[in-house]
PDB file of N, CA and C in Angstrom:
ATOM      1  N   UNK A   1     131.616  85.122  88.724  1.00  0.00           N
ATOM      2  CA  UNK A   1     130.319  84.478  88.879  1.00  0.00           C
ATOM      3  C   UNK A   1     129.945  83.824  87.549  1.00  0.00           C
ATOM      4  N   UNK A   2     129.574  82.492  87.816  1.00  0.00           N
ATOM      5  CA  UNK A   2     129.001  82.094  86.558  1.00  0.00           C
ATOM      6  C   UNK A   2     127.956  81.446  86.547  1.00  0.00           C
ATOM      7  N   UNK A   3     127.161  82.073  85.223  1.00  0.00           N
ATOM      8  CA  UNK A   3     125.574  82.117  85.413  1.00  0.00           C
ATOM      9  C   UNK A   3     125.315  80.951  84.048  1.00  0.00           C
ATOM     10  N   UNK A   4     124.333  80.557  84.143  1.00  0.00           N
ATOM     11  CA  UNK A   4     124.019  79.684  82.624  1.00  0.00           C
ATOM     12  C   UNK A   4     122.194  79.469  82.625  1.00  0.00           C
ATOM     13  N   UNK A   5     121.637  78.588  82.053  1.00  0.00           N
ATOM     14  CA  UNK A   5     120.293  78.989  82.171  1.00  0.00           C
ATOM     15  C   UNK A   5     120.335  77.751  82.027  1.00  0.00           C
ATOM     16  N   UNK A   6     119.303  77.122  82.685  1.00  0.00           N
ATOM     17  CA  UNK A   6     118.585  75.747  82.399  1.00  0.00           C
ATOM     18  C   UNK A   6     117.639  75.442  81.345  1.00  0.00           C
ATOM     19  N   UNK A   7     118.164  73.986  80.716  1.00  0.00           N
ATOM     20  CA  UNK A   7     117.471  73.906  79.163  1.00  0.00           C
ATOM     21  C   UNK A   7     115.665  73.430  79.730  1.00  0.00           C
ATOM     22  N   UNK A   8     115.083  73.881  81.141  1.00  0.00           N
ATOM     23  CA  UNK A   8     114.044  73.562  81.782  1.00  0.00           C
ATOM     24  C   UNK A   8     113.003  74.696  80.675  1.00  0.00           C
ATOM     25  N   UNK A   9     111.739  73.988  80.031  1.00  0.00           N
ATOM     26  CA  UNK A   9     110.727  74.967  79.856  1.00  0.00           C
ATOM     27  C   UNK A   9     110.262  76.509  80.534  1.00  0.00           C
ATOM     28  N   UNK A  10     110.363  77.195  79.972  1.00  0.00           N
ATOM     29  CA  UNK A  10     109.873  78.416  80.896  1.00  0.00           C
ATOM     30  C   UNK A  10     108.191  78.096  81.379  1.00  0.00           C
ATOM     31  N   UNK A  11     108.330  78.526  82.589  1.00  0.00           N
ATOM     32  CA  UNK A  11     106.665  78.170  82.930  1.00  0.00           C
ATOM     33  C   UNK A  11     105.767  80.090  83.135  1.00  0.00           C
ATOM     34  N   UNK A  12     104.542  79.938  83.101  1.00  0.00           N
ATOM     35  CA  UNK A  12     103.546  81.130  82.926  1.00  0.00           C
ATOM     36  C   UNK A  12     103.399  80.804  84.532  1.00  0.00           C
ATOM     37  N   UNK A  13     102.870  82.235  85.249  1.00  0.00           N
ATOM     38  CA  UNK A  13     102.773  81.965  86.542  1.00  0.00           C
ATOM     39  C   UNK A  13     101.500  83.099  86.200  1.00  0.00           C
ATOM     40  N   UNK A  14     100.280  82.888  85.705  1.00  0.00           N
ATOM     41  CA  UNK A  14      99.102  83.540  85.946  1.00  0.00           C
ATOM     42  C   UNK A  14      99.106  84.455  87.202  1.00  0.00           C
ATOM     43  N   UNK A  15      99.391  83.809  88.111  1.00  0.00           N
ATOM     44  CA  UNK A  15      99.035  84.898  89.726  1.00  0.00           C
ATOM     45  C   UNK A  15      99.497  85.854  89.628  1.00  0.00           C
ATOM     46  N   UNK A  16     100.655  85.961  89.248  1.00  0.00           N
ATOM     47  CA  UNK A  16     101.813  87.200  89.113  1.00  0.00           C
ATOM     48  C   UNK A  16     102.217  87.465  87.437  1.00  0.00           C
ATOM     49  N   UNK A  17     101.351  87.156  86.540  1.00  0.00           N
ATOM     50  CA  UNK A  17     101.734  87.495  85.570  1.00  0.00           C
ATOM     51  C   UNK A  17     102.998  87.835  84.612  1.00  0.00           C
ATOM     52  N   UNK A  18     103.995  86.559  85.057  1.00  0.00           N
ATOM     53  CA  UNK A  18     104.968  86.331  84.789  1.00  0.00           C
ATOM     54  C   UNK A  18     105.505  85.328  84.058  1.00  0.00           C
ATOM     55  N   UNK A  19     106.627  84.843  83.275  1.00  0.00           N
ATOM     56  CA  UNK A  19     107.196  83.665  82.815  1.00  0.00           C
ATOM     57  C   UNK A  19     108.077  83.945  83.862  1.00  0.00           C
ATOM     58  N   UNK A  20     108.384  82.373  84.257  1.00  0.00           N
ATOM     59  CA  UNK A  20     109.127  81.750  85.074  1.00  0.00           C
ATOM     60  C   UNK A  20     110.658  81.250  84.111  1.00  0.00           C
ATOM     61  N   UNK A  21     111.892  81.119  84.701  1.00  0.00           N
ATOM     62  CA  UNK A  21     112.803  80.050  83.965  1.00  0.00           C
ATOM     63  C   UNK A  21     113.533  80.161  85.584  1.00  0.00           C
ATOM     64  N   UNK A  22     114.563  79.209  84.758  1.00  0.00           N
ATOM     65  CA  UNK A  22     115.553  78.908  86.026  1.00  0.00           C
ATOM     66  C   UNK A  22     117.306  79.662  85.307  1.00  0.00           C
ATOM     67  N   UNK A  23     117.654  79.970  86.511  1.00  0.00           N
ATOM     68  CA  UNK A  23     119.269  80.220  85.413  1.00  0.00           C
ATOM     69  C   UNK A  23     120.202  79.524  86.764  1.00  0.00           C
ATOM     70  N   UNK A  24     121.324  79.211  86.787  1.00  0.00           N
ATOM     71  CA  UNK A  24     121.710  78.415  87.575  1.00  0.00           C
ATOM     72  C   UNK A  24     123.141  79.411  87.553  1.00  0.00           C
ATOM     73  N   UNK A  25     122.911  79.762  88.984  1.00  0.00           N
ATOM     74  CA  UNK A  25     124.341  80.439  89.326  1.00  0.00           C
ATOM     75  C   UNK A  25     125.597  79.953  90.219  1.00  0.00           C
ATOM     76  N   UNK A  26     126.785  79.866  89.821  1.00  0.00           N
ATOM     77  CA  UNK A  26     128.349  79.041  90.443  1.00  0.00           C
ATOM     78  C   UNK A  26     127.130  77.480  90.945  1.00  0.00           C
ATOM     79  N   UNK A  27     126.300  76.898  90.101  1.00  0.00           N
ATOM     80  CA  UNK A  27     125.900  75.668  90.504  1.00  0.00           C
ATOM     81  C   UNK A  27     124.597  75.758  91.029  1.00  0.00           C
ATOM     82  N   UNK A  28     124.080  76.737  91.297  1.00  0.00           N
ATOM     83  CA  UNK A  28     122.675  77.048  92.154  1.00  0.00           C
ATOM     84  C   UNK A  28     121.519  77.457  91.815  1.00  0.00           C
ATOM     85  N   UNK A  29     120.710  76.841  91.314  1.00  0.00           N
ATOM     86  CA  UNK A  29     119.489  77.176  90.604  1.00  0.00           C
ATOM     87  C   UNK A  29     118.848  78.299  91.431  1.00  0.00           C
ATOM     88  N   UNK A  30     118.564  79.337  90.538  1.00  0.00           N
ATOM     89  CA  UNK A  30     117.889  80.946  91.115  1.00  0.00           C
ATOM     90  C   UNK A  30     116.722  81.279  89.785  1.00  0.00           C
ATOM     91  N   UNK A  31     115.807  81.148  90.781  1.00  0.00           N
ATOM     92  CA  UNK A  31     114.693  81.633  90.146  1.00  0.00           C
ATOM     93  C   UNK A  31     114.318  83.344  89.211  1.00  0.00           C
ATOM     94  N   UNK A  32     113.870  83.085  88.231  1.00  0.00           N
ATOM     95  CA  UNK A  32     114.242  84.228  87.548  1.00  0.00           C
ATOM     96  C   UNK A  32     112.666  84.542  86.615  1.00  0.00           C
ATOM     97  N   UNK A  33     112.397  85.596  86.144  1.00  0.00           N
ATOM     98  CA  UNK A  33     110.861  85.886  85.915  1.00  0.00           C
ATOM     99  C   UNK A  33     111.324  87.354  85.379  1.00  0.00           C
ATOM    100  N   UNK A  34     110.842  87.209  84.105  1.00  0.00           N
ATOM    101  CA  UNK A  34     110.104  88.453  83.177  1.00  0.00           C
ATOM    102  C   UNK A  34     108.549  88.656  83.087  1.00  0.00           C
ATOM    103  N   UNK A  35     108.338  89.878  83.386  1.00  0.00           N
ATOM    104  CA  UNK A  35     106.568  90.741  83.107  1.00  0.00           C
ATOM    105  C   UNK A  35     106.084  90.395  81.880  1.00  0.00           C
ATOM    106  N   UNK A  36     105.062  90.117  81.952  1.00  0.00           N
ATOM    107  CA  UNK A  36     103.819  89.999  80.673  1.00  0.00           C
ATOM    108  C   UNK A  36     104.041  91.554  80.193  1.00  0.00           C
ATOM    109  N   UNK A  37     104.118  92.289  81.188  1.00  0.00           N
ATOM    110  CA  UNK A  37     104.188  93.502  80.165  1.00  0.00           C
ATOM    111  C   UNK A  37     105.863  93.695  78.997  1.00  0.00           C
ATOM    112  N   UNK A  38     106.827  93.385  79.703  1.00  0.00           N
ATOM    113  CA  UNK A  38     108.235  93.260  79.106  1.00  0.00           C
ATOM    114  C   UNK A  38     108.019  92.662  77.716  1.00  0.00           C
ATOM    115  N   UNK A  39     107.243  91.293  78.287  1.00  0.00           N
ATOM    116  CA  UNK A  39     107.219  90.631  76.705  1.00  0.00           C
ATOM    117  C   UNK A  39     106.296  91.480  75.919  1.00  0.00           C
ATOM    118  N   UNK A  40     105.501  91.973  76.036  1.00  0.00           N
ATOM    119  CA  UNK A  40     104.404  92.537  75.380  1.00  0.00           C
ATOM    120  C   UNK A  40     105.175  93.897  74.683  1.00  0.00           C
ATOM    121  N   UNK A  41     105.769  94.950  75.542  1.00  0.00           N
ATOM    122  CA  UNK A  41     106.897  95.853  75.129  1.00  0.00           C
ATOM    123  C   UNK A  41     107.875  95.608  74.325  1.00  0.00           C
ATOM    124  N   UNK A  42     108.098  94.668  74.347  1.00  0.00           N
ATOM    125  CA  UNK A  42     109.770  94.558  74.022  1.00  0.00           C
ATOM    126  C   UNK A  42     109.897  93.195  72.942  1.00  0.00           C
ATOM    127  N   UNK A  43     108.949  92.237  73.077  1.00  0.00           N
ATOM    128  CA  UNK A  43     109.499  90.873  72.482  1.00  0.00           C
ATOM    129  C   UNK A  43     108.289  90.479  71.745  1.00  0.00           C
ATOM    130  N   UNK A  44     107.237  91.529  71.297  1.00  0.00           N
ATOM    131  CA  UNK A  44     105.984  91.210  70.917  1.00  0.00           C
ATOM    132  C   UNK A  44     104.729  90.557  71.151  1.00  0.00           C
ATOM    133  N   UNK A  45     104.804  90.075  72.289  1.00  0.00           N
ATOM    134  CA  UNK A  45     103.612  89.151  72.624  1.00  0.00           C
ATOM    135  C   UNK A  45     102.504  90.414  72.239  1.00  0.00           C
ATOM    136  N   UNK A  46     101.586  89.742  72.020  1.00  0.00           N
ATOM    137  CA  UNK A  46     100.347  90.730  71.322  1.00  0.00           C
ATOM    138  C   UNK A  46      98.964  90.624  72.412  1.00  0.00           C
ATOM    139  N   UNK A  47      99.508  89.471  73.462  1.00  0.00           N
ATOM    140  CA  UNK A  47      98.094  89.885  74.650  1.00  0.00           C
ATOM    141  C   UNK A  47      98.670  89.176  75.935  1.00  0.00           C
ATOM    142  N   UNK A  48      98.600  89.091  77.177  1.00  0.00           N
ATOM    143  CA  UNK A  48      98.759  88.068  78.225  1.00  0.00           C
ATOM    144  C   UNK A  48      98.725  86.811  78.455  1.00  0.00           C
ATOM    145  N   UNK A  49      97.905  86.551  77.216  1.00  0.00           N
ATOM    146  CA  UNK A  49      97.375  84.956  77.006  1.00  0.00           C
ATOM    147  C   UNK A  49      98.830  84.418  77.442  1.00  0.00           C
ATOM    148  N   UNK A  50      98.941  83.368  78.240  1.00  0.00           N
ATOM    149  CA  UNK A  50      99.551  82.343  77.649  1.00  0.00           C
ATOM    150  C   UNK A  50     100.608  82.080  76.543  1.00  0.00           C
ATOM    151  N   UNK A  51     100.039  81.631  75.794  1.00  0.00           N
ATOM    152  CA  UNK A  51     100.499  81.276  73.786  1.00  0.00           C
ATOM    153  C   UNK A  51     101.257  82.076  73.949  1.00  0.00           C
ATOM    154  N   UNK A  52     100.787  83.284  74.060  1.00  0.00           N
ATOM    155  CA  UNK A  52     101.265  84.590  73.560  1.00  0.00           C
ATOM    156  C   UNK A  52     102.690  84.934  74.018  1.00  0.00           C
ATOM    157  N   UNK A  53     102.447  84.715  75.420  1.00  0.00           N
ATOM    158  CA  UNK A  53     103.880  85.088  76.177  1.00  0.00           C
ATOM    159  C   UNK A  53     104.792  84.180  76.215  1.00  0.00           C
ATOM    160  N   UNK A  54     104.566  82.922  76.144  1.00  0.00           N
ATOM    161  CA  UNK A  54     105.782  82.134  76.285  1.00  0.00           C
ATOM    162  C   UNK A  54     106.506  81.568  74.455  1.00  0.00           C
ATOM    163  N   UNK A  55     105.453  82.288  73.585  1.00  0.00           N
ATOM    164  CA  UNK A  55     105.780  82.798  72.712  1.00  0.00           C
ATOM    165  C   UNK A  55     107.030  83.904  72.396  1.00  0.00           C
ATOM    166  N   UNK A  56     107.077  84.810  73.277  1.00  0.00           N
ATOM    167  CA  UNK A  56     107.147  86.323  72.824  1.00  0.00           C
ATOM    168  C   UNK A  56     108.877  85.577  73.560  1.00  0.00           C
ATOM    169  N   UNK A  57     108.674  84.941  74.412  1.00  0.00           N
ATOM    170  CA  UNK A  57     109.731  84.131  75.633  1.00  0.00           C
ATOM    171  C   UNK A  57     110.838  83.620  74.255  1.00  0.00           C
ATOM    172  N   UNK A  58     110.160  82.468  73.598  1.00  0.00           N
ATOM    173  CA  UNK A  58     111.146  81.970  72.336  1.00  0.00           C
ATOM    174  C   UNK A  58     111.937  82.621  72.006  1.00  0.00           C
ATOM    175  N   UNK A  59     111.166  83.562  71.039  1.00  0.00           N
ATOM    176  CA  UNK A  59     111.505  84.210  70.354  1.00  0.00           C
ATOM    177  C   UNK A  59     112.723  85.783  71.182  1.00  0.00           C
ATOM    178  N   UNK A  60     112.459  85.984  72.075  1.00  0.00           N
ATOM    179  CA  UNK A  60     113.599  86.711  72.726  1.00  0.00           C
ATOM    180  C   UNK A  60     114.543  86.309  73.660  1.00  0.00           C
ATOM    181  N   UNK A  61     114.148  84.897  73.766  1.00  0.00           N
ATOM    182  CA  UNK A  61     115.450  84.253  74.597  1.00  0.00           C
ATOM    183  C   UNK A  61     117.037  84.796  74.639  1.00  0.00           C
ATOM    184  N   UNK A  62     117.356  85.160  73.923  1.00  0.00           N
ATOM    185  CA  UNK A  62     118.605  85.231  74.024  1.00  0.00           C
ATOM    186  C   UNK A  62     119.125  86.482  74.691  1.00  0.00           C
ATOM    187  N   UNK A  63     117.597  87.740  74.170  1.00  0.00           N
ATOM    188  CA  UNK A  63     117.829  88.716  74.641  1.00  0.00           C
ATOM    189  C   UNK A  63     117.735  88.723  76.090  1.00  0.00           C
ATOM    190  N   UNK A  64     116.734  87.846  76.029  1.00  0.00           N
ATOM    191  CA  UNK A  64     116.220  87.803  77.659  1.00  0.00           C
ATOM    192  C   UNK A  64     117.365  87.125  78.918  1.00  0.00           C
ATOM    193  N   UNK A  65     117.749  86.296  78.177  1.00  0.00           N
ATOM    194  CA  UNK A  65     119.146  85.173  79.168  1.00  0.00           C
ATOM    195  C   UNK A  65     120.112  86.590  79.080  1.00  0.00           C
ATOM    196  N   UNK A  66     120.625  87.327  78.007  1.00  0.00           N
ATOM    197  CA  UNK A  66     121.860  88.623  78.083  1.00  0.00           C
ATOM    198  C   UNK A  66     121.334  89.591  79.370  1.00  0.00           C
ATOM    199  N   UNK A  67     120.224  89.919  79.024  1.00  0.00           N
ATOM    200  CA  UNK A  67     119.858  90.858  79.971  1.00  0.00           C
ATOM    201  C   UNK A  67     119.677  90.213  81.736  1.00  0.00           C
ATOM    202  N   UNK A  68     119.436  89.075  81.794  1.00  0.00           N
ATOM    203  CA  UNK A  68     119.381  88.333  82.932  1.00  0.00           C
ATOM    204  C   UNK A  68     120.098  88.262  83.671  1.00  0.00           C
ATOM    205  N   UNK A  69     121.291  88.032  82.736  1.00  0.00           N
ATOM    206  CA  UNK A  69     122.819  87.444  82.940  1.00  0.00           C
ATOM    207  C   UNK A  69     123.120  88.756  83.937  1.00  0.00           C
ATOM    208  N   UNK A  70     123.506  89.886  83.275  1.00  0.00           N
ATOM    209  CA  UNK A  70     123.877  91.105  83.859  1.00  0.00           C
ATOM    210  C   UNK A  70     123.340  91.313  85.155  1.00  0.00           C
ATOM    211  N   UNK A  71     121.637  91.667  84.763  1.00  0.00           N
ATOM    212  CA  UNK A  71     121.135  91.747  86.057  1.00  0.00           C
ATOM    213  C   UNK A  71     121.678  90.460  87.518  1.00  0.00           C
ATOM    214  N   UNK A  72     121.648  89.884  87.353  1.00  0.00           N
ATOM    215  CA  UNK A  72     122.267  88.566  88.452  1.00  0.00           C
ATOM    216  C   UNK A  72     123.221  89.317  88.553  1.00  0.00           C
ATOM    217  N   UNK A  73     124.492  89.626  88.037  1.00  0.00           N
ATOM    218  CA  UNK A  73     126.007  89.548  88.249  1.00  0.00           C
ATOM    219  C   UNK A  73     125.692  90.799  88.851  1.00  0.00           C
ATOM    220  N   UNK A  74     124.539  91.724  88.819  1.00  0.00           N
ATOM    221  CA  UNK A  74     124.694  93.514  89.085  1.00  0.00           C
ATOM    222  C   UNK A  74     123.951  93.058  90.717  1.00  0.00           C
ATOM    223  N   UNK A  75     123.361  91.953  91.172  1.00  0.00           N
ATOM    224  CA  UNK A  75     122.561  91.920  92.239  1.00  0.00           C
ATOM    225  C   UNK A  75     123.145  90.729  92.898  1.00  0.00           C
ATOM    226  N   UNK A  76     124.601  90.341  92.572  1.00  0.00           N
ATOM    227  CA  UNK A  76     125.362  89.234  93.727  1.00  0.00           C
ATOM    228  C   UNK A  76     124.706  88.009  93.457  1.00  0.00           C
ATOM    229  N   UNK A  77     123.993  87.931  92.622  1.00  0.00           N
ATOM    230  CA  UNK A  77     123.149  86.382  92.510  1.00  0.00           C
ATOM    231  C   UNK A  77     121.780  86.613  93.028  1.00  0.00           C
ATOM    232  N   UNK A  78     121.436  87.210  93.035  1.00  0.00           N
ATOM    233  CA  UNK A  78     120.056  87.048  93.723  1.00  0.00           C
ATOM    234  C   UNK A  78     118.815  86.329  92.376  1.00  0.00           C
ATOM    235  N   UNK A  79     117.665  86.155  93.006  1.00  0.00           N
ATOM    236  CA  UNK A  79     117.000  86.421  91.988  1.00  0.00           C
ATOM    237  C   UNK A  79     116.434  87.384  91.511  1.00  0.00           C
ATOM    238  N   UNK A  80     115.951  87.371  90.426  1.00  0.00           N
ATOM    239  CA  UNK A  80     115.615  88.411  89.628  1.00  0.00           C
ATOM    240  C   UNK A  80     114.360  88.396  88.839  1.00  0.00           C
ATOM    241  N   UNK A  81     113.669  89.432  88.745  1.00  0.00           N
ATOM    242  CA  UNK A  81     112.214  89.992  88.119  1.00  0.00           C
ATOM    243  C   UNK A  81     113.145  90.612  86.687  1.00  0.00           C
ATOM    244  N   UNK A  82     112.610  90.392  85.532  1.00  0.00           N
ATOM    245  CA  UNK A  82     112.868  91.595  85.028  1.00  0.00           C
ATOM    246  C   UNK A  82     111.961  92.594  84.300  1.00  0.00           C
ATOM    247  N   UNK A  83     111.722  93.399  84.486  1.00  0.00           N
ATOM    248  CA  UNK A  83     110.807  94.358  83.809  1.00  0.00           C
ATOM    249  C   UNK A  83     111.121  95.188  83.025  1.00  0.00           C
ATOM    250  N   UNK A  84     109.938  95.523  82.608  1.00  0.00           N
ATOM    251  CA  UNK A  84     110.004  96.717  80.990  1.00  0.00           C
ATOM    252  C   UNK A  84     111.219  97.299  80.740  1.00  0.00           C
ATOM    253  N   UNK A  85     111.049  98.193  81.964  1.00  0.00           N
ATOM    254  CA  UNK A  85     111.726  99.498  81.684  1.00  0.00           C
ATOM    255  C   UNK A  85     113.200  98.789  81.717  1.00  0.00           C
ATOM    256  N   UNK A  86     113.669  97.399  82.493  1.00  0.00           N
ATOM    257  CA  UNK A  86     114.921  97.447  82.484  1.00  0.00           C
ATOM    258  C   UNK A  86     115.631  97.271  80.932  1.00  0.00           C
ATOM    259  N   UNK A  87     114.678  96.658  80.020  1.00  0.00           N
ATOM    260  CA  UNK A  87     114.815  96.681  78.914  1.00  0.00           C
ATOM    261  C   UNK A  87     115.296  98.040  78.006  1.00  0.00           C
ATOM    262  N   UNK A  88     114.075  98.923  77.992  1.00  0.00           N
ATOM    263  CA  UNK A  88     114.499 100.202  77.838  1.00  0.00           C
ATOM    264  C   UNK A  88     116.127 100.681  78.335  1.00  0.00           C
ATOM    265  N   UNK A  89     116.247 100.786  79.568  1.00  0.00           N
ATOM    266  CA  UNK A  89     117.838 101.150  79.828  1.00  0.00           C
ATOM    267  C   UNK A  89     118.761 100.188  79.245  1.00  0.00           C
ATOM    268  N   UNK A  90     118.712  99.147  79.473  1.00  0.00           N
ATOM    269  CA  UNK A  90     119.569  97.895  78.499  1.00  0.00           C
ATOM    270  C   UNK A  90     119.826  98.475  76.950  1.00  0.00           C
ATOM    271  N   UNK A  91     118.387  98.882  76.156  1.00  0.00           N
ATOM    272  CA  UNK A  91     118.746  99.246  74.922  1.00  0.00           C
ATOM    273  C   UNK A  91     119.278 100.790  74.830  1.00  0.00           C
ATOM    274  N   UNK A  92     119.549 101.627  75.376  1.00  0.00           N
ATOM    275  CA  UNK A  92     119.860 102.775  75.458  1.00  0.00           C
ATOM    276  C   UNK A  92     121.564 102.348  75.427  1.00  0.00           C
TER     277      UNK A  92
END
């Protein structure tokens, strides 16, 4: 399976309190979303705002696309949420 991420802006999805990106799997764009809380845990964002999170997004990109990556390849392609805690087990 091969996964890659689109050089597309990550977008804030207020309703669901999420950043949005795209990662594109064997050719197929799959929607993909980390928690305001993840970033806030894990990548520093310091409040929900906005700024803050797609901030916290920059700055952990890489961690965030590694950990993505896996999750996809562990769920057949699907899309994917990722949250806190998956972080936590990731760094363990």
């Amino acid at each position: 399976m091969r996964v890659i991420f689109s050089d597309d802006a990550p977008m804030f999805d207020g309703a669901q309190m999420v950043v949005r990106f795209v990662a594109i799997v064997d050719g197929v764009p799959v929607s993909c979303a980390i928690t305001a809380e993840a970033l806030e845990d894990h990548f520093g964002a310091d409040s929900t705002l906005e700024a803050q999170l797609l901030r916290a997004f920059a700055q952990g990109r890489e961690r965030i696309h590694e950990v993505c990556k896996r999750t996809i390849e562990q769920s057949g392609g699907a899309a994917v949420v990722l949250r806190s805690g998956l972080f936590r087990i990731e760094r363990a």
